[in-house]
N, C-alpha and C. Protein backbone atom coordinates (compact mmCIF):
# COMPACT_ATOMS: atom_id res chain seq x y z
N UNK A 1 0.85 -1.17 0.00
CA UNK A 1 0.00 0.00 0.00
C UNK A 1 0.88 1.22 0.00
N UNK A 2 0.21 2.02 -0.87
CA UNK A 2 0.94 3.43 -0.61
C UNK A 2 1.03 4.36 0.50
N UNK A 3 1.52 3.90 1.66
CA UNK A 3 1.44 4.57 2.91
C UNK A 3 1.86 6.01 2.76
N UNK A 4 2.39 6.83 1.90
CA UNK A 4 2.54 8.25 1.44
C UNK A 4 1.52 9.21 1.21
N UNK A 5 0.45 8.12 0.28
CA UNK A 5 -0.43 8.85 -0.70
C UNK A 5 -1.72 9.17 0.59
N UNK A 6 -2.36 10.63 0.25
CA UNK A 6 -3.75 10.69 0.90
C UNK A 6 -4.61 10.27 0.04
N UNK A 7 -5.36 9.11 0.67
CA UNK A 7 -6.39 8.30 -0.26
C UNK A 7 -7.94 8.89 0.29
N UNK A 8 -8.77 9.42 -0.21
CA UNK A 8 -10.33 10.36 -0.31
C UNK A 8 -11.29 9.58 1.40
N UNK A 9 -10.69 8.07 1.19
CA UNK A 9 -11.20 7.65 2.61
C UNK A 9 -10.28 6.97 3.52
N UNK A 10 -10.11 7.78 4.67
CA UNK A 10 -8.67 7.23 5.61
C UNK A 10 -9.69 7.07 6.95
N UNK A 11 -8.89 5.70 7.51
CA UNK A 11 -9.33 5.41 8.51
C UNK A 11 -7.99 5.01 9.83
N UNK A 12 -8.25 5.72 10.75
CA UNK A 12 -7.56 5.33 12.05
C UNK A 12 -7.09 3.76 12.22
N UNK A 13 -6.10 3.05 12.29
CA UNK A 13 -5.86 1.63 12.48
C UNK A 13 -6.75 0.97 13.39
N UNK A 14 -7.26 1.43 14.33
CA UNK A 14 -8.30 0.96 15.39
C UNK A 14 -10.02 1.34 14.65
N UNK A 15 -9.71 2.29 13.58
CA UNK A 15 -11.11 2.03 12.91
C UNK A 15 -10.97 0.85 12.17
N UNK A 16 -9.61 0.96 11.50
CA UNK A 16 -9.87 -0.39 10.45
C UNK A 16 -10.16 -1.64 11.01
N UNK A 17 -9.44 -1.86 11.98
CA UNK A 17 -9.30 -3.19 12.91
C UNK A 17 -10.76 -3.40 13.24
N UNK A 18 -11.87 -2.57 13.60
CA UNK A 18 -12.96 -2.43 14.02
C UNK A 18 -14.48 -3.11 12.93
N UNK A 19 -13.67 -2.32 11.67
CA UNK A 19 -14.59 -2.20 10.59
C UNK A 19 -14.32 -3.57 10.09
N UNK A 20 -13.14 -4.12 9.55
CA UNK A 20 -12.43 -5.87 9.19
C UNK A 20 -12.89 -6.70 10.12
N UNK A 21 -12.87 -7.94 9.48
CA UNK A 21 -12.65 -9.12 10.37
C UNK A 21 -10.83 -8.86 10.33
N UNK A 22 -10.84 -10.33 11.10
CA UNK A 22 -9.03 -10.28 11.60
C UNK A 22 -8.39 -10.66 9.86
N UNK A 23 -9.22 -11.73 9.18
CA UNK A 23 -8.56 -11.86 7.93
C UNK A 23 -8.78 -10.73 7.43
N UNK A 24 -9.67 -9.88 7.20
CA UNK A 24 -9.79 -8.94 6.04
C UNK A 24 -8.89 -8.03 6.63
N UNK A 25 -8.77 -7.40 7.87
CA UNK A 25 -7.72 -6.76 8.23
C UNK A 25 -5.80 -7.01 7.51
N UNK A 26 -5.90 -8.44 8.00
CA UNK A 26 -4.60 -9.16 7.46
C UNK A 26 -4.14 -8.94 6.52
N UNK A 27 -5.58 -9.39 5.27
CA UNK A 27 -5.27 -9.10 3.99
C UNK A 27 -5.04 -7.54 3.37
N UNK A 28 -6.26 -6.66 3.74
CA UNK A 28 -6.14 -5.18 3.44
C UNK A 28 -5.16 -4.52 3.57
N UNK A 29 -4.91 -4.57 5.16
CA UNK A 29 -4.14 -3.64 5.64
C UNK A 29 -2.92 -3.61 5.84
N UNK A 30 -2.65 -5.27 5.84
CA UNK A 30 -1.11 -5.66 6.33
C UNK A 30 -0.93 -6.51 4.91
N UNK A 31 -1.32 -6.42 3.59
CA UNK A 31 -0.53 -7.11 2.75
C UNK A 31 -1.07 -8.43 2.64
N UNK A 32 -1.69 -9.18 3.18
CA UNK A 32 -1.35 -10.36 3.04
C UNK A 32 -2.23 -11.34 2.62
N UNK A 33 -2.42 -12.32 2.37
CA UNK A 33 -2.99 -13.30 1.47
C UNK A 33 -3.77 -14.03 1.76
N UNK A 34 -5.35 -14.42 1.37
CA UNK A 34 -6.11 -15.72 1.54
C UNK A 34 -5.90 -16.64 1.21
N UNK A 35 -5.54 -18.16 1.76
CA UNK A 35 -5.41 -19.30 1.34
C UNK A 35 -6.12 -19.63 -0.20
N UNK A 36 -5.48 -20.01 -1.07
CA UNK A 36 -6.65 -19.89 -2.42
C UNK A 36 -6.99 -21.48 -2.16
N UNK A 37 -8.98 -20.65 -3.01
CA UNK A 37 -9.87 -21.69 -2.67
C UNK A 37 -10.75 -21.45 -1.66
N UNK A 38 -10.23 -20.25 -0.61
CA UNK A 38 -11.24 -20.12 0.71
C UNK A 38 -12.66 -18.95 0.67
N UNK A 39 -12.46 -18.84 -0.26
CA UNK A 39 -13.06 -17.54 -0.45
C UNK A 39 -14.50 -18.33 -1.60
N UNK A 40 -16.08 -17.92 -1.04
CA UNK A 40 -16.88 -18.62 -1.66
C UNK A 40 -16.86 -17.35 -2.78
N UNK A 41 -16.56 -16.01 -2.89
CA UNK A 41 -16.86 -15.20 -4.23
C UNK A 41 -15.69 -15.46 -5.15
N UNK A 42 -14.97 -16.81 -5.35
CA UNK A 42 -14.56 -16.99 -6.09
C UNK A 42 -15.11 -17.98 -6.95
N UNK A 43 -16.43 -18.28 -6.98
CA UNK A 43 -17.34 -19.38 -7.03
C UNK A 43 -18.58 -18.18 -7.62
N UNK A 44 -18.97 -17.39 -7.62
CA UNK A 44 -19.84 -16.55 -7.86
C UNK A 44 -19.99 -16.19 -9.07
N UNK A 45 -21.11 -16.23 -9.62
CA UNK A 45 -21.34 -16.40 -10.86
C UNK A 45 -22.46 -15.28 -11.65
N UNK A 46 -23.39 -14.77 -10.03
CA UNK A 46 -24.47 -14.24 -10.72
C UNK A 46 -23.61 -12.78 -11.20
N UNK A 47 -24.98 -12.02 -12.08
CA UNK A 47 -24.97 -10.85 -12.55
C UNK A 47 -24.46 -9.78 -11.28
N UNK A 48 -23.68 -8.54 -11.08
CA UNK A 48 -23.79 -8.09 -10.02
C UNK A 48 -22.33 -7.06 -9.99
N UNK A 49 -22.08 -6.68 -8.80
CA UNK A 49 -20.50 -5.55 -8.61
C UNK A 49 -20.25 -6.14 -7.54
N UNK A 50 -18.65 -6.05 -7.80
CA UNK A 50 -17.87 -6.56 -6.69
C UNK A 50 -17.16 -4.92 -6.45
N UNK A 51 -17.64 -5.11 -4.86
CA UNK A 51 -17.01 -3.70 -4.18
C UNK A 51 -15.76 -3.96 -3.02
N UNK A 52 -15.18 -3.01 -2.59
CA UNK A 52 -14.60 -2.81 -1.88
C UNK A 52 -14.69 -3.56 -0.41
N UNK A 53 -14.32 -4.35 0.19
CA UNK A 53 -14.90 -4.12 1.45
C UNK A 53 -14.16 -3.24 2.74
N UNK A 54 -13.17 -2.48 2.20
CA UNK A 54 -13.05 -1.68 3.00
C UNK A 54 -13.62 0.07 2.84
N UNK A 55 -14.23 0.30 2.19
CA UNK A 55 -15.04 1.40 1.85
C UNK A 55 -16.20 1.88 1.08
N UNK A 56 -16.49 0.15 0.57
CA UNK A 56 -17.77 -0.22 -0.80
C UNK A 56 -17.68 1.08 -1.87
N UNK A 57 -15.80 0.93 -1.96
CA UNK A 57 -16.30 1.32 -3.79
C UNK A 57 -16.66 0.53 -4.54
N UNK A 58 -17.55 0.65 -5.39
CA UNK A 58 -17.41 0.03 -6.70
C UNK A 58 -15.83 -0.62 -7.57
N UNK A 59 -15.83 -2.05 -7.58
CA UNK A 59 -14.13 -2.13 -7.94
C UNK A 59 -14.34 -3.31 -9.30
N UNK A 60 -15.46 -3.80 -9.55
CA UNK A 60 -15.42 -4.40 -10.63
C UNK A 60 -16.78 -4.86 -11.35
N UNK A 61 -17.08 -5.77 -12.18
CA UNK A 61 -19.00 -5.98 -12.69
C UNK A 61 -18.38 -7.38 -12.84
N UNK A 62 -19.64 -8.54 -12.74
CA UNK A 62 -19.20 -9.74 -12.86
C UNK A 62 -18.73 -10.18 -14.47
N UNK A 63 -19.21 -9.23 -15.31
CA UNK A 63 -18.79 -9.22 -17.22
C UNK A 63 -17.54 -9.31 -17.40
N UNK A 64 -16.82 -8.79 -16.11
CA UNK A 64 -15.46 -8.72 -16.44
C UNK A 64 -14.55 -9.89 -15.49
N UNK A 65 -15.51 -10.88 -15.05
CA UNK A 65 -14.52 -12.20 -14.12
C UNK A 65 -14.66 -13.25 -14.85
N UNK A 66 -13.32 -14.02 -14.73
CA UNK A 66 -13.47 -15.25 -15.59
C UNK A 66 -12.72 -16.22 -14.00
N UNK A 67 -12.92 -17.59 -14.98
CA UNK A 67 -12.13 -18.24 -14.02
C UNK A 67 -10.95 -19.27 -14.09
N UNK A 68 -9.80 -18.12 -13.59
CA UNK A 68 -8.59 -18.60 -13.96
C UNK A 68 -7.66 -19.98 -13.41
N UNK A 69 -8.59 -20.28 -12.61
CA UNK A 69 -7.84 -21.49 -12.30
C UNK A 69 -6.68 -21.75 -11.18
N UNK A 70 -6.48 -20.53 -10.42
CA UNK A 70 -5.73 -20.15 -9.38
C UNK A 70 -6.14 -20.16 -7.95
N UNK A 71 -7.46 -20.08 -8.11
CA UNK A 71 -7.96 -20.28 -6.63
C UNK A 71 -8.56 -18.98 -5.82
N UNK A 72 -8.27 -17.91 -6.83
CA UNK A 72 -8.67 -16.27 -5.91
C UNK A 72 -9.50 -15.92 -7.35
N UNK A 73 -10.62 -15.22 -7.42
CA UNK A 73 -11.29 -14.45 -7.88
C UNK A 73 -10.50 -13.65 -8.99
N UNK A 74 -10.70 -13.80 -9.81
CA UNK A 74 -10.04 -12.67 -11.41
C UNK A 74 -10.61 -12.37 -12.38
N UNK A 75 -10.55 -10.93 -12.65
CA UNK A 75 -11.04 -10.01 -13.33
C UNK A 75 -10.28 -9.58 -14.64
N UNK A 76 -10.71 -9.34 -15.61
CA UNK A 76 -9.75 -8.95 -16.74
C UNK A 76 -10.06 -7.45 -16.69
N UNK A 77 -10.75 -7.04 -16.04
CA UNK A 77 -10.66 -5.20 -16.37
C UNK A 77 -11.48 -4.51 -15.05
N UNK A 78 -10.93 -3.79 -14.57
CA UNK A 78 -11.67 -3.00 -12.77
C UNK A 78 -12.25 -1.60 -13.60
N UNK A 79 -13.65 -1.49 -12.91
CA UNK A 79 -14.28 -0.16 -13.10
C UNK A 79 -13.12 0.72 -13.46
N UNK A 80 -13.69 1.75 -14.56
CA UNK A 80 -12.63 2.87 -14.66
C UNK A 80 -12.12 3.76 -13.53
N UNK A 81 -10.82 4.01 -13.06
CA UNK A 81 -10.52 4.46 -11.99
C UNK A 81 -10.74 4.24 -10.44
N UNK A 82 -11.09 2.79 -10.43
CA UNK A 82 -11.44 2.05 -9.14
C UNK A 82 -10.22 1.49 -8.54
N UNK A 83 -9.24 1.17 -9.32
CA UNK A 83 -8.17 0.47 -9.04
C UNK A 83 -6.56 1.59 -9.37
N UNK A 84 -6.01 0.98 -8.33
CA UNK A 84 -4.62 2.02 -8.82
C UNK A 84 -3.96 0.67 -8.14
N UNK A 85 -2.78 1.07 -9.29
CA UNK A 85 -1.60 -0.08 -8.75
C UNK A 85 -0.11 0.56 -8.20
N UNK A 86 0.55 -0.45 -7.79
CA UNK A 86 2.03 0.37 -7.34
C UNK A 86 3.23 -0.97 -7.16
N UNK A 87 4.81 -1.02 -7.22
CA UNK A 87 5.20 -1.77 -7.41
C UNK A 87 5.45 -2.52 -6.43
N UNK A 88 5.08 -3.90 -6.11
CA UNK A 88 5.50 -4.48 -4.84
C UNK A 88 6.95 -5.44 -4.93
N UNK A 89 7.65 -5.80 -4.10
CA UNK A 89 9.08 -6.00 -4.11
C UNK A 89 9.03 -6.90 -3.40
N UNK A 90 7.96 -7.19 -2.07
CA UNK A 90 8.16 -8.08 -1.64
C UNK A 90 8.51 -9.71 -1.46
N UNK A 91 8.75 -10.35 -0.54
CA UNK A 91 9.18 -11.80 -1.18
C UNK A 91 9.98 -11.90 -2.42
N UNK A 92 11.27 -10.96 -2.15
CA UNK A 92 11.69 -11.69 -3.73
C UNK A 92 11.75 -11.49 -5.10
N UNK A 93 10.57 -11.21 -5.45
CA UNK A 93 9.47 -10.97 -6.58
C UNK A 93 9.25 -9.45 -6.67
N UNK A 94 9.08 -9.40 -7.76
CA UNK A 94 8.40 -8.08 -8.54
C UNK A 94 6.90 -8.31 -9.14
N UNK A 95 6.06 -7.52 -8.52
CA UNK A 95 4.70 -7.95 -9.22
C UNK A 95 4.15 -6.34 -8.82
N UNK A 96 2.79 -6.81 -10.01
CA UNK A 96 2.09 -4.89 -9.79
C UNK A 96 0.90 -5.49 -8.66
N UNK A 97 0.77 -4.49 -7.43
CA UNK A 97 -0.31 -4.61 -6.49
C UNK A 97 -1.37 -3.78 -6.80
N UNK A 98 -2.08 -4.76 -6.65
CA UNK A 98 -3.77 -3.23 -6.77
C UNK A 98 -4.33 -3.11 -5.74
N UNK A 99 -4.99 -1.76 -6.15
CA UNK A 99 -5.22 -1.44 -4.21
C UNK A 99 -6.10 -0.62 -4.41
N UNK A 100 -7.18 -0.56 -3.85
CA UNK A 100 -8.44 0.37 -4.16
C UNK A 100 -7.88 1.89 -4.08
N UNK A 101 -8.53 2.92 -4.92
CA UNK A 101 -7.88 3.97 -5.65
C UNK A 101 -8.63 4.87 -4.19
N UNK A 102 -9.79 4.40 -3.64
CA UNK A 102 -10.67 5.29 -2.91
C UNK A 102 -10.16 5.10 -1.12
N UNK A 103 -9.61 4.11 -0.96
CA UNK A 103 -8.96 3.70 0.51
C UNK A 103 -7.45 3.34 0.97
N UNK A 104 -7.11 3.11 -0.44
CA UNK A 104 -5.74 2.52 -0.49
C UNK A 104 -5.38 1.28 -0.08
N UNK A 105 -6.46 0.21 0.39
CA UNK A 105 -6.15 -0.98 0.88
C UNK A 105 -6.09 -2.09 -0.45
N UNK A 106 -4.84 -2.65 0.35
CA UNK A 106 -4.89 -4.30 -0.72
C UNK A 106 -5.82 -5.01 -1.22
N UNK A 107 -6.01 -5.46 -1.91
CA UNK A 107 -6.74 -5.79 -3.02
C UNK A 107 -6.03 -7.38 -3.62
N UNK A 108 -5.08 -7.13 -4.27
CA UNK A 108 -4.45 -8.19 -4.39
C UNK A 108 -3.12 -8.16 -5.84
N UNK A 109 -3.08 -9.10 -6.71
CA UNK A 109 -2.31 -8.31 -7.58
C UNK A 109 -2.44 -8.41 -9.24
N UNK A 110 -1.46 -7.94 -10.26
CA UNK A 110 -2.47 -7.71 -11.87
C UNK A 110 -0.98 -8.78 -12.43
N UNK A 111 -1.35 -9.60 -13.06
CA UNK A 111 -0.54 -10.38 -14.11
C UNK A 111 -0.95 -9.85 -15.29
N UNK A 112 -0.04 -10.59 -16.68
CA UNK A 112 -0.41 -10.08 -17.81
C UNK A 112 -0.16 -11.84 -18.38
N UNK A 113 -1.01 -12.67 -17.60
CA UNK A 113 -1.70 -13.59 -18.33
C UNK A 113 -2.53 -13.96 -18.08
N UNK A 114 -3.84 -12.47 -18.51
CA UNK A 114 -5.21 -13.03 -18.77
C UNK A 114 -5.89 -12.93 -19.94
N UNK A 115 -7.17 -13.05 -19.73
CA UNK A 115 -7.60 -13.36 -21.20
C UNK A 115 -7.71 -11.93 -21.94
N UNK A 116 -7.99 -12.31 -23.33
CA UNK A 116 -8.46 -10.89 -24.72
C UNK A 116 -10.12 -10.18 -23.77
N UNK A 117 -10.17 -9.02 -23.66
CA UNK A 117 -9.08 -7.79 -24.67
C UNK A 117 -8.16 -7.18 -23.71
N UNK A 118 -7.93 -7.70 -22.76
CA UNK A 118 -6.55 -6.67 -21.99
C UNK A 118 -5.61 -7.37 -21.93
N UNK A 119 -5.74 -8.96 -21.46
CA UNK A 119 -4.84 -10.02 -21.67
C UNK A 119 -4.11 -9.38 -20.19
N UNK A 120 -5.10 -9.09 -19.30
CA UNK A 120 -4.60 -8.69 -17.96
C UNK A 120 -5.52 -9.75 -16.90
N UNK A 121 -4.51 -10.40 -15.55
CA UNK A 121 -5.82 -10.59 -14.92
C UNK A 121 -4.99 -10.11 -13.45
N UNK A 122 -5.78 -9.37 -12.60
CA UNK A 122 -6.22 -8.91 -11.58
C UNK A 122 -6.94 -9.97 -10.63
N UNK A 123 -5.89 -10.74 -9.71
CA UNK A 123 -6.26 -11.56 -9.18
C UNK A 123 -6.77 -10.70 -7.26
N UNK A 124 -7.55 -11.30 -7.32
CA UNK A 124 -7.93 -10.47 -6.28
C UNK A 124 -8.21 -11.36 -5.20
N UNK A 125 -7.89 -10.81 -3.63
CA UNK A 125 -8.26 -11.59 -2.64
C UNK A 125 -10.23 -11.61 -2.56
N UNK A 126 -10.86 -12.70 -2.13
CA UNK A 126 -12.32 -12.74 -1.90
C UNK A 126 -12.51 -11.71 -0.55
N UNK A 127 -11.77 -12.13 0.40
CA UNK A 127 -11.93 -11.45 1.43
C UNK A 127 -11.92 -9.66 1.34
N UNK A 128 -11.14 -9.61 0.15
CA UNK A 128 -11.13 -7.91 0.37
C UNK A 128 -12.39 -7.27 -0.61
N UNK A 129 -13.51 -8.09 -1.09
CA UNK A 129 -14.42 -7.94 -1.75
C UNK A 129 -15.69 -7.98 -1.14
N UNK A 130 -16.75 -7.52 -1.45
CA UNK A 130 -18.06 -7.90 -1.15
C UNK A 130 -18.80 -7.88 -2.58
N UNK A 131 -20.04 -8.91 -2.58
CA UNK A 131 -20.77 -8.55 -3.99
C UNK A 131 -22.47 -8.26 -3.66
N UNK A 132 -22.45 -7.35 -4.90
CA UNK A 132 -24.04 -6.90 -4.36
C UNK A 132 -24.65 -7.76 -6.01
N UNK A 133 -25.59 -8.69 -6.29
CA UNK A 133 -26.29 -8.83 -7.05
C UNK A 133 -27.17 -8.04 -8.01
N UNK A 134 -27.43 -8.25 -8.97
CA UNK A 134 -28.08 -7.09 -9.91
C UNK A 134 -29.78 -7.66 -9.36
């Protein structure tokens, strides 16, 4: 996360801790990862938006999830300007993190082997999502 940037909704660590469960906290706030497979909105199929769950932006439409075969929820394209990425270093590795543009929390991260037309996928933790049905 971009701990620099002022993101439009900031919350006190004892709000976040408050507002999360202990995983969604884990994952959001501290980086870190859902076991893949644990998450039932990676299984989700109906019509609908997948939001934020740390501030319910709007962060994706189900038109744009396929299923990649990894075990976490993926998207080939996030609402326009819902998503901002930044470079993560951790473990080793170089990969792009996405992180909601409106809170700044983790999200999860963007490969560039997904399907046509961006040939991007945006694998995302379940836990840092909620979905509202159409």
């Amino acid at each position: 996360m971009n701990d620099m940037k002022a993101f439009p909704v900031t919350r006190t660590d004892e709000e976040w801790r408050a507002r999360l469960t202990p995983e969604q906290y884990q994952v959001m706030r501290r980086h870190g990862t859902e076991p893949p497979g644990s998450c039932a909105l990676n299984h989700e199929k109906r019509l609908g938006v997948f939001s934020c769950a740390g501030c319910d932006q709007p962060l994706f439409v189900s038109g744009r999830k396929f299923e990649s075969g990894t075990g976490w929820p993926s998207f080939f394209e996030p609402l326009q300007g819902a998503i901002e990425t930044s470079l993560d270093e951790s473990y080793f590795m170089r990969r792009i993190e996405a992180h909601c543009s409106r809170c700044g929390s983790h999200l999860g991260h963007v490969f560039h082997d997904g399907p046509p037309p961006t040939g991007l996928r945006y694998c995302i933790n379940g836990v840092a999502l909620n979905f509202a049905p159409q």
